[in-house]
C-alpha atoms as a PDB file:
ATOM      1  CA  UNK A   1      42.590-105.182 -52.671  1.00  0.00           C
ATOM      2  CA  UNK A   2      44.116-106.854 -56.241  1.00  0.00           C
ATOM      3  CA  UNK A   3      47.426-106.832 -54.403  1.00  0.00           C
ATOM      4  CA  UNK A   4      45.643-108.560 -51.704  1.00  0.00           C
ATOM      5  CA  UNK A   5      44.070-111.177 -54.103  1.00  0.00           C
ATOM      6  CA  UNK A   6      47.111-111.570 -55.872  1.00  0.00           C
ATOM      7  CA  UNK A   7      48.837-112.728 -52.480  1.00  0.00           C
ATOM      8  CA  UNK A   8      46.181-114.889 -51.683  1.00  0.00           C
ATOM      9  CA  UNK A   9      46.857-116.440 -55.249  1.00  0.00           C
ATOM     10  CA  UNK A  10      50.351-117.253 -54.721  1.00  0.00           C
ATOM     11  CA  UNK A  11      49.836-118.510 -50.935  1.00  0.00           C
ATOM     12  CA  UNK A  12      47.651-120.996 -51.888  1.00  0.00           C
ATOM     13  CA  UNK A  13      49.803-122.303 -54.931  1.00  0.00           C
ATOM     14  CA  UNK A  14      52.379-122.552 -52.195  1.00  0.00           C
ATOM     15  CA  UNK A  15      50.336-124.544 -50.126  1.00  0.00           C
ATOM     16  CA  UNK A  16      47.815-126.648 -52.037  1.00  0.00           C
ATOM     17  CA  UNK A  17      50.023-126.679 -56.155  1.00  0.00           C
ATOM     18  CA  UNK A  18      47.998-127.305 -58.793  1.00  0.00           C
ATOM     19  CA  UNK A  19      48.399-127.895 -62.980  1.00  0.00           C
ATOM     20  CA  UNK A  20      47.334-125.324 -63.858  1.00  0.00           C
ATOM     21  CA  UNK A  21      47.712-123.399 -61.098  1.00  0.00           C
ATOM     22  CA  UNK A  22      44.258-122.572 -59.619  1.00  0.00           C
ATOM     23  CA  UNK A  23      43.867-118.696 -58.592  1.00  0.00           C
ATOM     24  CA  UNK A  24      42.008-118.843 -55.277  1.00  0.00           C
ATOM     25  CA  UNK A  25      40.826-115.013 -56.429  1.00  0.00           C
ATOM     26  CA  UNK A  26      38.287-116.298 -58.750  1.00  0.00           C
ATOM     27  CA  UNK A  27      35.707-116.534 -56.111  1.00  0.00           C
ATOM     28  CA  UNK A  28      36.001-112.669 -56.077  1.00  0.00           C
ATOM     29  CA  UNK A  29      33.458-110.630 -58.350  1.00  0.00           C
ATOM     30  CA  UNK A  30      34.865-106.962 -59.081  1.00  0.00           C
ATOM     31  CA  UNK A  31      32.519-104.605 -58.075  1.00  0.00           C
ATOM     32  CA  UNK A  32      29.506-104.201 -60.192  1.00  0.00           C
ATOM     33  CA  UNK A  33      30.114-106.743 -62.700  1.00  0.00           C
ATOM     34  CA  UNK A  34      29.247-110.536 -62.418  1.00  0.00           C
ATOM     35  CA  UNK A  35      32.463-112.244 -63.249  1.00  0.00           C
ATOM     36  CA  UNK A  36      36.325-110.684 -61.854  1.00  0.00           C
ATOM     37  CA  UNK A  37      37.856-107.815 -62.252  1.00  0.00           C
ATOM     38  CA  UNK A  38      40.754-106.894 -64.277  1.00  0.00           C
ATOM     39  CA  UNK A  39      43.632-107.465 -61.909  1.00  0.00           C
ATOM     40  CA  UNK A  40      42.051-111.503 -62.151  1.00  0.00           C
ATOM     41  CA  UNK A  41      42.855-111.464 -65.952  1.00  0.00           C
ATOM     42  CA  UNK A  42      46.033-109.841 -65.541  1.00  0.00           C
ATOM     43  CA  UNK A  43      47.146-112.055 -62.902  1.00  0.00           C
ATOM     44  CA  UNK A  44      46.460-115.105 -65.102  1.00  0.00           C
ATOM     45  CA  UNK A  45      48.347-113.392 -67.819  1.00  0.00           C
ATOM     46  CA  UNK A  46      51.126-113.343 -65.971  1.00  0.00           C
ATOM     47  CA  UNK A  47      50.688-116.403 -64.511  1.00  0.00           C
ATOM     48  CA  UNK A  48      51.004-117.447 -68.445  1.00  0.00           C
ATOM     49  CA  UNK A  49      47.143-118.641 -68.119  1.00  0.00           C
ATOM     50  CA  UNK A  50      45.559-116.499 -70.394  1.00  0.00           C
ATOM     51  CA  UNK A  51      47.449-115.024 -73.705  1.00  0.00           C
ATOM     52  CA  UNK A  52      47.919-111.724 -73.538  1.00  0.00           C
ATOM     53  CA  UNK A  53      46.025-110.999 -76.137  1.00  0.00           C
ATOM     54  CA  UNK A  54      42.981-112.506 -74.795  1.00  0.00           C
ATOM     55  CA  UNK A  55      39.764-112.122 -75.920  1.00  0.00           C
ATOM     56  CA  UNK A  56      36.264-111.110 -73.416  1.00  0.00           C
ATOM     57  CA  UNK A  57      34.909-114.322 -74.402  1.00  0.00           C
ATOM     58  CA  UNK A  58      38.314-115.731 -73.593  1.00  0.00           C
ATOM     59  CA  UNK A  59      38.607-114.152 -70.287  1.00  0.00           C
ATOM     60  CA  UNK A  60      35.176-115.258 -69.013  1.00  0.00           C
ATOM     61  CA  UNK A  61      35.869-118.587 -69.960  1.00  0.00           C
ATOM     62  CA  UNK A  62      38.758-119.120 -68.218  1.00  0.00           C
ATOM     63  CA  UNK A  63      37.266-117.372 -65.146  1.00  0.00           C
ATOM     64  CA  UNK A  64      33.884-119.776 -65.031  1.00  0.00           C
ATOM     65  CA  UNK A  65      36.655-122.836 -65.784  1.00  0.00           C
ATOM     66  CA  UNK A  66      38.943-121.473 -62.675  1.00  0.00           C
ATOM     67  CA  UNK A  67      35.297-121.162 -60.739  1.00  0.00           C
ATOM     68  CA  UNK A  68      34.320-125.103 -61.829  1.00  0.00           C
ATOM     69  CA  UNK A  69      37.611-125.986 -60.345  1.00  0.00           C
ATOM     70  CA  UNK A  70      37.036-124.209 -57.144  1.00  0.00           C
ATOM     71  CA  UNK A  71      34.177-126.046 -56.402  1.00  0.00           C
ATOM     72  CA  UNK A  72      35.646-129.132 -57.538  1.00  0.00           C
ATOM     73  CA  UNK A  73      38.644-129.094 -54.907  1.00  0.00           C
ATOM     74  CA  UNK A  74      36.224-127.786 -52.412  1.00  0.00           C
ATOM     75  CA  UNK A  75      33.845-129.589 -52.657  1.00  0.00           C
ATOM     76  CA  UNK A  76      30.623-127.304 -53.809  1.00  0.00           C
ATOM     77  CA  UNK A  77      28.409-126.920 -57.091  1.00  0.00           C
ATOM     78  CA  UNK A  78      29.183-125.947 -60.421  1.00  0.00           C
ATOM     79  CA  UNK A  79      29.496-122.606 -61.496  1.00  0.00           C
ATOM     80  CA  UNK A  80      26.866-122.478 -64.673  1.00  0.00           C
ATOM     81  CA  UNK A  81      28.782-123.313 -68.119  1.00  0.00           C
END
């Protein structure tokens, strides 16, 4: 499935570019948790989004700012800040 996500990520960048680029996968929660999974994070940290060394606070911030986005481009509410 992160494979999947990860795919999904790059297709959209392809087709709708953003700065910075906005990972589609966000909308995804990983199972049992309320925010995404760790494939997300390590995406973005590859994507040179995140540090590497990034914190948990770090890492749910920059998922609930990717969410914000989300709903920005398409056209829904805010994810709670």
């Amino acid at each position: 499935m992160g494979h999947l996500l990860g795919l999904i990520v790059e297709r959209d960048q392809a087709d709708a570019p953003s700065v910075p680029p906005l990972m589609l996968s966000a909308l995804v929660n990983y199972l049992d948790a309320n925010d995404a999974g760790p494939g997300f994070y390590q995406l973005a940290k590859e994507l040179q989004l995140l540090p590497m060394s990034a914190s948990k606070d770090e890492k749910f911030s920059f998922w609930i700012q990717q969410m914000n986005r989300l709903y920005e481009r398409h056209g829904a509410r805010p994810a709670v800040t």
